[in-house]
PDB file of N, CA and C in Angstrom:
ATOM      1  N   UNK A   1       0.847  -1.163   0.000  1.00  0.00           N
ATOM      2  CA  UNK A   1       0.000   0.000   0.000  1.00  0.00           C
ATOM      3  C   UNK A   1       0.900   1.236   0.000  1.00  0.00           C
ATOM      4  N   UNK A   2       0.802   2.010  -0.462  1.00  0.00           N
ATOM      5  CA  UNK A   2       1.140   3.498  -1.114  1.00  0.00           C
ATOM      6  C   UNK A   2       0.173   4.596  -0.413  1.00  0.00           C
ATOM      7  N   UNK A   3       1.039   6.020  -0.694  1.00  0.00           N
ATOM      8  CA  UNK A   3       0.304   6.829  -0.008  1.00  0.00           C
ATOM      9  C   UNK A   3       1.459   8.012  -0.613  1.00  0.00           C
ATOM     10  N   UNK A   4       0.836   9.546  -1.095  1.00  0.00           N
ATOM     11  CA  UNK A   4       1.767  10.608  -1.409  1.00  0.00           C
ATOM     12  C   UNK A   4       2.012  11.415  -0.245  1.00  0.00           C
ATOM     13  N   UNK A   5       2.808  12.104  -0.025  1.00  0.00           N
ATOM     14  CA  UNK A   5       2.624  13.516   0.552  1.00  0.00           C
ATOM     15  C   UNK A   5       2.299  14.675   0.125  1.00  0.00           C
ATOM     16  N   UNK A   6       1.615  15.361   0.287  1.00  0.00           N
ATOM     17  CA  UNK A   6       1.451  16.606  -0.094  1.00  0.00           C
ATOM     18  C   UNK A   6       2.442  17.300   0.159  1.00  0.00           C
ATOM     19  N   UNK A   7       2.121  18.586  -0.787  1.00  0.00           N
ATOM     20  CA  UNK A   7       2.945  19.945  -0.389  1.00  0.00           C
ATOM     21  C   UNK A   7       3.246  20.068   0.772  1.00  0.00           C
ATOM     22  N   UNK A   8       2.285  20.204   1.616  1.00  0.00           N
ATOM     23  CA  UNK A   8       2.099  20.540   2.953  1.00  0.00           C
ATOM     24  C   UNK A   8       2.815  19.258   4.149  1.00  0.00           C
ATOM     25  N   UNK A   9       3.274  18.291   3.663  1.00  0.00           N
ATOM     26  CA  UNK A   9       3.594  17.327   4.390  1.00  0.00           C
ATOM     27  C   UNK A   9       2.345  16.428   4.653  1.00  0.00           C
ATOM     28  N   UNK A  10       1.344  16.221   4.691  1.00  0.00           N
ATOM     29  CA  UNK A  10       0.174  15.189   4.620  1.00  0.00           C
ATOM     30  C   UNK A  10       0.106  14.291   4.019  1.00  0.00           C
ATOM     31  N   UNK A  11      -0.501  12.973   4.199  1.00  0.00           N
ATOM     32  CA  UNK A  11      -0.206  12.045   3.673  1.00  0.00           C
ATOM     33  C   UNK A  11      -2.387  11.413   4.576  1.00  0.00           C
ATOM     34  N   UNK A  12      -2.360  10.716   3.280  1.00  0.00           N
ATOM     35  CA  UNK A  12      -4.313  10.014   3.409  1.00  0.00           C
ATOM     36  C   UNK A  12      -3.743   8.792   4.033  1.00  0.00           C
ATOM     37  N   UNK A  13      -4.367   8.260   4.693  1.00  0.00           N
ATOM     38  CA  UNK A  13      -4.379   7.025   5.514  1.00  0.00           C
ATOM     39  C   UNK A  13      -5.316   6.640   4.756  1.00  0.00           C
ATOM     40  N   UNK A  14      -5.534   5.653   3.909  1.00  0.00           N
ATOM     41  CA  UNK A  14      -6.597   4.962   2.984  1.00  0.00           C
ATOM     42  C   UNK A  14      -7.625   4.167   4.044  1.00  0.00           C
ATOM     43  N   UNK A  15      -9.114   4.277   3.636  1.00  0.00           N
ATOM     44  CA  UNK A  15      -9.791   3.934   4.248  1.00  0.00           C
ATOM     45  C   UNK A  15     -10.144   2.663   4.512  1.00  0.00           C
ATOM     46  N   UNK A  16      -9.879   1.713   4.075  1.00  0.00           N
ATOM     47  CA  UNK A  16      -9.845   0.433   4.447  1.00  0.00           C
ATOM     48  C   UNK A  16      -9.030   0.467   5.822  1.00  0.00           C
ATOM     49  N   UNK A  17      -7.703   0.871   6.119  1.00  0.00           N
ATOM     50  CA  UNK A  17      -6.758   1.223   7.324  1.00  0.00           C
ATOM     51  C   UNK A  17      -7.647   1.287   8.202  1.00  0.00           C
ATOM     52  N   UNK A  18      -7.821   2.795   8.448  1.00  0.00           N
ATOM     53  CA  UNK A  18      -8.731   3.575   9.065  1.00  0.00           C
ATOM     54  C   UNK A  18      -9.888   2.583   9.871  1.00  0.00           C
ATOM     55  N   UNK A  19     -10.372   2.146   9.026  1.00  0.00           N
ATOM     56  CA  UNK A  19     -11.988   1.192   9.426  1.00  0.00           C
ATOM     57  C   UNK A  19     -11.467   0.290  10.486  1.00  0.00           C
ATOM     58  N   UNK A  20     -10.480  -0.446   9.720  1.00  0.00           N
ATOM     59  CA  UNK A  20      -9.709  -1.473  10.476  1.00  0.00           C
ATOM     60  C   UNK A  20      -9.034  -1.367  11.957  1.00  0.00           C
ATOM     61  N   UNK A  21      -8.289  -0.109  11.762  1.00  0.00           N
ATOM     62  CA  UNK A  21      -7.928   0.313  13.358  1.00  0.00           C
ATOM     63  C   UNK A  21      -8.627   1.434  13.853  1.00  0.00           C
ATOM     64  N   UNK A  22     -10.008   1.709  13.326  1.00  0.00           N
ATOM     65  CA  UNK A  22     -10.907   2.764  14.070  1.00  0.00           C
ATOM     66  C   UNK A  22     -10.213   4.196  14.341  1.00  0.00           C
ATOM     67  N   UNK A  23      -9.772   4.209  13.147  1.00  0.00           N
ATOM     68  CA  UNK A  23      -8.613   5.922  13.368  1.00  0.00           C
ATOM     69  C   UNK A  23     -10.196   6.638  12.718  1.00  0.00           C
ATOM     70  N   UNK A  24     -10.415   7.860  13.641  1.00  0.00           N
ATOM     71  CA  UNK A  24     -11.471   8.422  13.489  1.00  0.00           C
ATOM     72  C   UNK A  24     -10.802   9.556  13.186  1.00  0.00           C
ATOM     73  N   UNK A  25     -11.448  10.648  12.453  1.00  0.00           N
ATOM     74  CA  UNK A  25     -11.407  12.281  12.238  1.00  0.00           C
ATOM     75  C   UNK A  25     -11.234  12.891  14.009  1.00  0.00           C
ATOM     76  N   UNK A  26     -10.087  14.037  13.869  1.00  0.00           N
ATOM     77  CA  UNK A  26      -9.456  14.665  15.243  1.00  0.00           C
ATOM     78  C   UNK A  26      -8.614  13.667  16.476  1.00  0.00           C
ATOM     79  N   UNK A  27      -8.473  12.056  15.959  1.00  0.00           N
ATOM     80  CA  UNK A  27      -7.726  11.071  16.813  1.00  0.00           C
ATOM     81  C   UNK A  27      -5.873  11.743  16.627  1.00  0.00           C
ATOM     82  N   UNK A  28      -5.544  11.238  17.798  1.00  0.00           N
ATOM     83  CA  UNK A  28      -3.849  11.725  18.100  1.00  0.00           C
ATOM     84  C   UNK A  28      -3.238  10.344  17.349  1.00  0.00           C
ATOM     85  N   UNK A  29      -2.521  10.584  16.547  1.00  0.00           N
ATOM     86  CA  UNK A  29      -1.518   9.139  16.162  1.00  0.00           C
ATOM     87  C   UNK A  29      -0.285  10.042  16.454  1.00  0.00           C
ATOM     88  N   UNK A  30       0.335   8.706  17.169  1.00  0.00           N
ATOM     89  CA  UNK A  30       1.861   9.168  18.030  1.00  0.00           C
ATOM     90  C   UNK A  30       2.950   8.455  16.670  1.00  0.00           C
ATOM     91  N   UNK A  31       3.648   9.764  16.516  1.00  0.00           N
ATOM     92  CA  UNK A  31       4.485   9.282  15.268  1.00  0.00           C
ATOM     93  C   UNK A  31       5.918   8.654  15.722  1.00  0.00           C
ATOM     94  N   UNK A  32       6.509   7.860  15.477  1.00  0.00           N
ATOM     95  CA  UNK A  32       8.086   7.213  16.097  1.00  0.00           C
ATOM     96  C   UNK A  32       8.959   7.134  14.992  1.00  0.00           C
ATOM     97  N   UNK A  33      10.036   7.450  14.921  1.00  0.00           N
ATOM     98  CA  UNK A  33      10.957   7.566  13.857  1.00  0.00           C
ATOM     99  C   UNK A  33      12.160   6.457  14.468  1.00  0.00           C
ATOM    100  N   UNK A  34      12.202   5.616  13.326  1.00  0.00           N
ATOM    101  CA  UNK A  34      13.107   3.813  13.374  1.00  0.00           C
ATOM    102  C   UNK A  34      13.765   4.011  12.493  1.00  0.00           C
ATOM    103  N   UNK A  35      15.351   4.602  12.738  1.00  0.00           N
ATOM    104  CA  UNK A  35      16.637   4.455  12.067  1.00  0.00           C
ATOM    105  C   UNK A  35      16.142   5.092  10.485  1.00  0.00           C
ATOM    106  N   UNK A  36      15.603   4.633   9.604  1.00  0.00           N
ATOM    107  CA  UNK A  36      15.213   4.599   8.505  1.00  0.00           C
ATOM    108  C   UNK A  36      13.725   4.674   7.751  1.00  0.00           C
ATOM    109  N   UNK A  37      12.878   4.474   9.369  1.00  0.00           N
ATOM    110  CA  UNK A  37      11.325   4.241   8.848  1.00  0.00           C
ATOM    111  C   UNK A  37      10.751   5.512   9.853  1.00  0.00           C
ATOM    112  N   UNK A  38       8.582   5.121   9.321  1.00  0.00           N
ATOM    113  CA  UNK A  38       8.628   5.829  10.233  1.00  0.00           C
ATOM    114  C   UNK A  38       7.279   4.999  10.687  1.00  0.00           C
ATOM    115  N   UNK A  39       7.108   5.191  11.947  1.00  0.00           N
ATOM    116  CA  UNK A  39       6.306   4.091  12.837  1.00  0.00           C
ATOM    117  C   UNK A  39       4.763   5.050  13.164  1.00  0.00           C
ATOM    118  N   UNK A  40       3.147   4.833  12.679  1.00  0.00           N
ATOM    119  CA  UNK A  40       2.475   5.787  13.222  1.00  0.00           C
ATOM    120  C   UNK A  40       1.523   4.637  13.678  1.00  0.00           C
ATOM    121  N   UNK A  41       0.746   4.973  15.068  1.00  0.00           N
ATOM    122  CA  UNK A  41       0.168   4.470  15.790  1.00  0.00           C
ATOM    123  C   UNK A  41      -0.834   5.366  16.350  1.00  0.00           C
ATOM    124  N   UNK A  42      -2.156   4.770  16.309  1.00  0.00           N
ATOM    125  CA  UNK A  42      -3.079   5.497  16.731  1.00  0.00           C
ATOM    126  C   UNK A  42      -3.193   5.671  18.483  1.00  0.00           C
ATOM    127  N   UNK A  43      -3.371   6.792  18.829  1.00  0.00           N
ATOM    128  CA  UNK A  43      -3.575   6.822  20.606  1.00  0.00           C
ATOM    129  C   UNK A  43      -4.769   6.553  21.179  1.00  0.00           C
ATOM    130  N   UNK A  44      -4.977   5.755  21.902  1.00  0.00           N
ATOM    131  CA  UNK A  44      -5.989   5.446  22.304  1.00  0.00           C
ATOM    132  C   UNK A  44      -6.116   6.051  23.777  1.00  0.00           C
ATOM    133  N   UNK A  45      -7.102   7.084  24.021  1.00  0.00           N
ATOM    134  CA  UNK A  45      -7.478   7.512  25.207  1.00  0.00           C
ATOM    135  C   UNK A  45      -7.948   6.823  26.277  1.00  0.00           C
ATOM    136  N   UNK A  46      -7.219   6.628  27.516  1.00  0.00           N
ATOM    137  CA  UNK A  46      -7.719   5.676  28.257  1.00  0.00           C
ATOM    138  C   UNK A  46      -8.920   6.692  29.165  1.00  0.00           C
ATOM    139  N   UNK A  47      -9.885   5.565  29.946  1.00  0.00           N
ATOM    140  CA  UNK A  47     -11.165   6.306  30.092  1.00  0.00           C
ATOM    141  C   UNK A  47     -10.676   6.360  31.262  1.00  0.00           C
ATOM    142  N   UNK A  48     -10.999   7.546  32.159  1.00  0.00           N
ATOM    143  CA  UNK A  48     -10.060   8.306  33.711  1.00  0.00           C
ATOM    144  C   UNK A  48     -11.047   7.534  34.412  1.00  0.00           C
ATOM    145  N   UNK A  49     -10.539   7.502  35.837  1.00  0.00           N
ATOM    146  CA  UNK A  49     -11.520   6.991  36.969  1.00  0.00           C
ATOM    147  C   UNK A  49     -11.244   8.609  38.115  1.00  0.00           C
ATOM    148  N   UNK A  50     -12.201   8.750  38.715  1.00  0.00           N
ATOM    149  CA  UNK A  50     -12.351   9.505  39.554  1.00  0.00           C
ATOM    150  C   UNK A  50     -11.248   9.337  40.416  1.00  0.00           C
ATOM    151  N   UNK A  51     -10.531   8.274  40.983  1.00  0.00           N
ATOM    152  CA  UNK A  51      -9.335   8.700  41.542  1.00  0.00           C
ATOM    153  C   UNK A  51      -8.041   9.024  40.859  1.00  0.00           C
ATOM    154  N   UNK A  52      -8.161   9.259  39.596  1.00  0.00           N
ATOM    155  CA  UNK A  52      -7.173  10.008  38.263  1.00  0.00           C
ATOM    156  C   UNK A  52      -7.400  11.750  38.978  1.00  0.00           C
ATOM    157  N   UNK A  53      -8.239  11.927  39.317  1.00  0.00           N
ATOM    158  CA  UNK A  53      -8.387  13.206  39.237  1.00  0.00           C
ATOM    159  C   UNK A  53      -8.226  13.875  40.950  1.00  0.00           C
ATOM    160  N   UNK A  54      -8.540  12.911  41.695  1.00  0.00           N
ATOM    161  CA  UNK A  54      -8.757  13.494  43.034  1.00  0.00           C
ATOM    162  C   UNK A  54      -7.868  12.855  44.152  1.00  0.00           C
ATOM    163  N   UNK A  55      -7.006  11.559  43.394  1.00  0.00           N
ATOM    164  CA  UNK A  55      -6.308  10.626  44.420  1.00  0.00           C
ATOM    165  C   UNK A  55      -7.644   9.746  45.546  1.00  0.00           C
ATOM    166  N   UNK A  56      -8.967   9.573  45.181  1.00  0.00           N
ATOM    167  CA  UNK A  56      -9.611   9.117  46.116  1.00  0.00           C
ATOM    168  C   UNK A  56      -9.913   7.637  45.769  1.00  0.00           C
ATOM    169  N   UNK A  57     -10.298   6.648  46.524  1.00  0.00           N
ATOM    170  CA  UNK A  57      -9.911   5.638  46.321  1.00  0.00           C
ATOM    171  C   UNK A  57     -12.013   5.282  46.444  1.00  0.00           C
ATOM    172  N   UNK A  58     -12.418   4.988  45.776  1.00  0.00           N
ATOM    173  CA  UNK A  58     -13.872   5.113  45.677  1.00  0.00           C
ATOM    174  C   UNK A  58     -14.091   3.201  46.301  1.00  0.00           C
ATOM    175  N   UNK A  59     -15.237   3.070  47.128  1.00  0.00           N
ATOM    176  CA  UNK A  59     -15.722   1.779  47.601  1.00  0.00           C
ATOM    177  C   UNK A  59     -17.064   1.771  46.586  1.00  0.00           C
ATOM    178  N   UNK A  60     -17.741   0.619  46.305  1.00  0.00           N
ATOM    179  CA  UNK A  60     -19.298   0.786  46.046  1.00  0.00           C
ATOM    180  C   UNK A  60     -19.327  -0.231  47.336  1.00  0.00           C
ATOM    181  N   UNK A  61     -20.514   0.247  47.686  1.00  0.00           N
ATOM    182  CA  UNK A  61     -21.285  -0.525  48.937  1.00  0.00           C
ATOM    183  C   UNK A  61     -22.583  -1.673  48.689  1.00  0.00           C
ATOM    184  N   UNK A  62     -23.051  -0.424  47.580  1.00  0.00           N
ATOM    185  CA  UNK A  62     -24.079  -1.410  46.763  1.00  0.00           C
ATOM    186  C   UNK A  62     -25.494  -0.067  46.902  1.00  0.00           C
ATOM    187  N   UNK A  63     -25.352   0.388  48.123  1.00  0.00           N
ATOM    188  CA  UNK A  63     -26.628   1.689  48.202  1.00  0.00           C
ATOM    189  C   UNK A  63     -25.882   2.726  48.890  1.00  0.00           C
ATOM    190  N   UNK A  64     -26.420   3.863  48.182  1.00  0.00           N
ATOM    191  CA  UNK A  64     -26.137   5.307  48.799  1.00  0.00           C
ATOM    192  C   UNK A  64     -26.353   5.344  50.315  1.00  0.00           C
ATOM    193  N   UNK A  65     -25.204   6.545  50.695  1.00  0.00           N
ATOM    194  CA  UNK A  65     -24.685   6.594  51.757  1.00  0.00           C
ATOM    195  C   UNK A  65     -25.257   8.369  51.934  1.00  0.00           C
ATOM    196  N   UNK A  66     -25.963   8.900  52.558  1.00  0.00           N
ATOM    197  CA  UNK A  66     -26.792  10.529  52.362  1.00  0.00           C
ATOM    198  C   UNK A  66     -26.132  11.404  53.716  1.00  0.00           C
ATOM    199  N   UNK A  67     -25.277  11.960  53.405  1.00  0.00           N
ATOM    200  CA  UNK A  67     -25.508  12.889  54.586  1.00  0.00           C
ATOM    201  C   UNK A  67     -26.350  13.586  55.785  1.00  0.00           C
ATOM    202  N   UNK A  68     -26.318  13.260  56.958  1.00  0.00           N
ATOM    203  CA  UNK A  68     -27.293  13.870  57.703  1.00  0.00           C
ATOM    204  C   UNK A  68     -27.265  15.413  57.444  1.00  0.00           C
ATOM    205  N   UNK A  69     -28.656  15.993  57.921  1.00  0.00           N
ATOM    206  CA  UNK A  69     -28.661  17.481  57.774  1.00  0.00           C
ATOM    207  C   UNK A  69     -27.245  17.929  58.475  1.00  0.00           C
ATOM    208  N   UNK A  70     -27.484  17.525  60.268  1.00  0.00           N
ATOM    209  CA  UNK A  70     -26.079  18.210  60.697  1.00  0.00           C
ATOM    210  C   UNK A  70     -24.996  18.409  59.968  1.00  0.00           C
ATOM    211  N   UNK A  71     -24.099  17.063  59.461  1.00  0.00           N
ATOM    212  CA  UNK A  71     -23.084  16.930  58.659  1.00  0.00           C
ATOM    213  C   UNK A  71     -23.168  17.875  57.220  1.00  0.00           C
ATOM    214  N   UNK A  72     -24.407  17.909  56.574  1.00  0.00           N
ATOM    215  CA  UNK A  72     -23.988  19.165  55.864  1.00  0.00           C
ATOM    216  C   UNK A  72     -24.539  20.450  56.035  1.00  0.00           C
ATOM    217  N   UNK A  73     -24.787  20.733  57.888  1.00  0.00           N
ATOM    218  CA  UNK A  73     -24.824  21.943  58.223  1.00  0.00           C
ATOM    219  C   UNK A  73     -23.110  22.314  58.513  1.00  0.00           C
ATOM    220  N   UNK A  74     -22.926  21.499  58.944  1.00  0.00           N
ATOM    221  CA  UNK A  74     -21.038  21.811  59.372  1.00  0.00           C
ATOM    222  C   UNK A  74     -19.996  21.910  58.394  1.00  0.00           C
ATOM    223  N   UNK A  75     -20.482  22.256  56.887  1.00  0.00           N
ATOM    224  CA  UNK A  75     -19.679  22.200  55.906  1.00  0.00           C
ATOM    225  C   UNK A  75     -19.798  23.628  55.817  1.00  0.00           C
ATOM    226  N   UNK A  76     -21.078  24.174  55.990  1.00  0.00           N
ATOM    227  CA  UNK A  76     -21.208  25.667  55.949  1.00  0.00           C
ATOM    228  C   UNK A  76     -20.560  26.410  57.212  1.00  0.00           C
ATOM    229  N   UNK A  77     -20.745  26.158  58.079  1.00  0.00           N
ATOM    230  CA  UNK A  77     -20.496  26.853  59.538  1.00  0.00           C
ATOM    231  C   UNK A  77     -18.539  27.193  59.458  1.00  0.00           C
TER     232      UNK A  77
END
């Protein structure tokens, strides 16, 4: 399989590819340069968990856990 560059440096990823490894329109492919070649790989976004963002380490219990009024009167006070 073949592929040109443009003027601009661009090059079409033919769509059969594409379908095949689900490279969608606005996806990041991480480019790697091998002695002589060049290596492109699509990035796949991994999906965050709430302790990505906050360091908290989340339990499920199985049912909600509700704050008493007091407890979220003492958040204000």
């Amino acid at each position: 399989m073949e592929a040109r560059i443009d003027a601009e440096g661009r090059i079409v990823i033919p769509q059969s590819v594409r379908e095949k490894l689900q490279i969608k329109e606005g996806m990041l492919i991480s480019i790697e340069e091998k002695e002589d070649e060049i290596l492109l790989r699509p990035k796949r976004e991994k999906k965050r968990k709430i302790e990505d963002f906050f360091g908290l380490k989340v339990e499920r219990t199985g049912r909600p856990e509700w704050a008493t009024p007091k407890e979220i009167k003492s958040i204000w006070e």
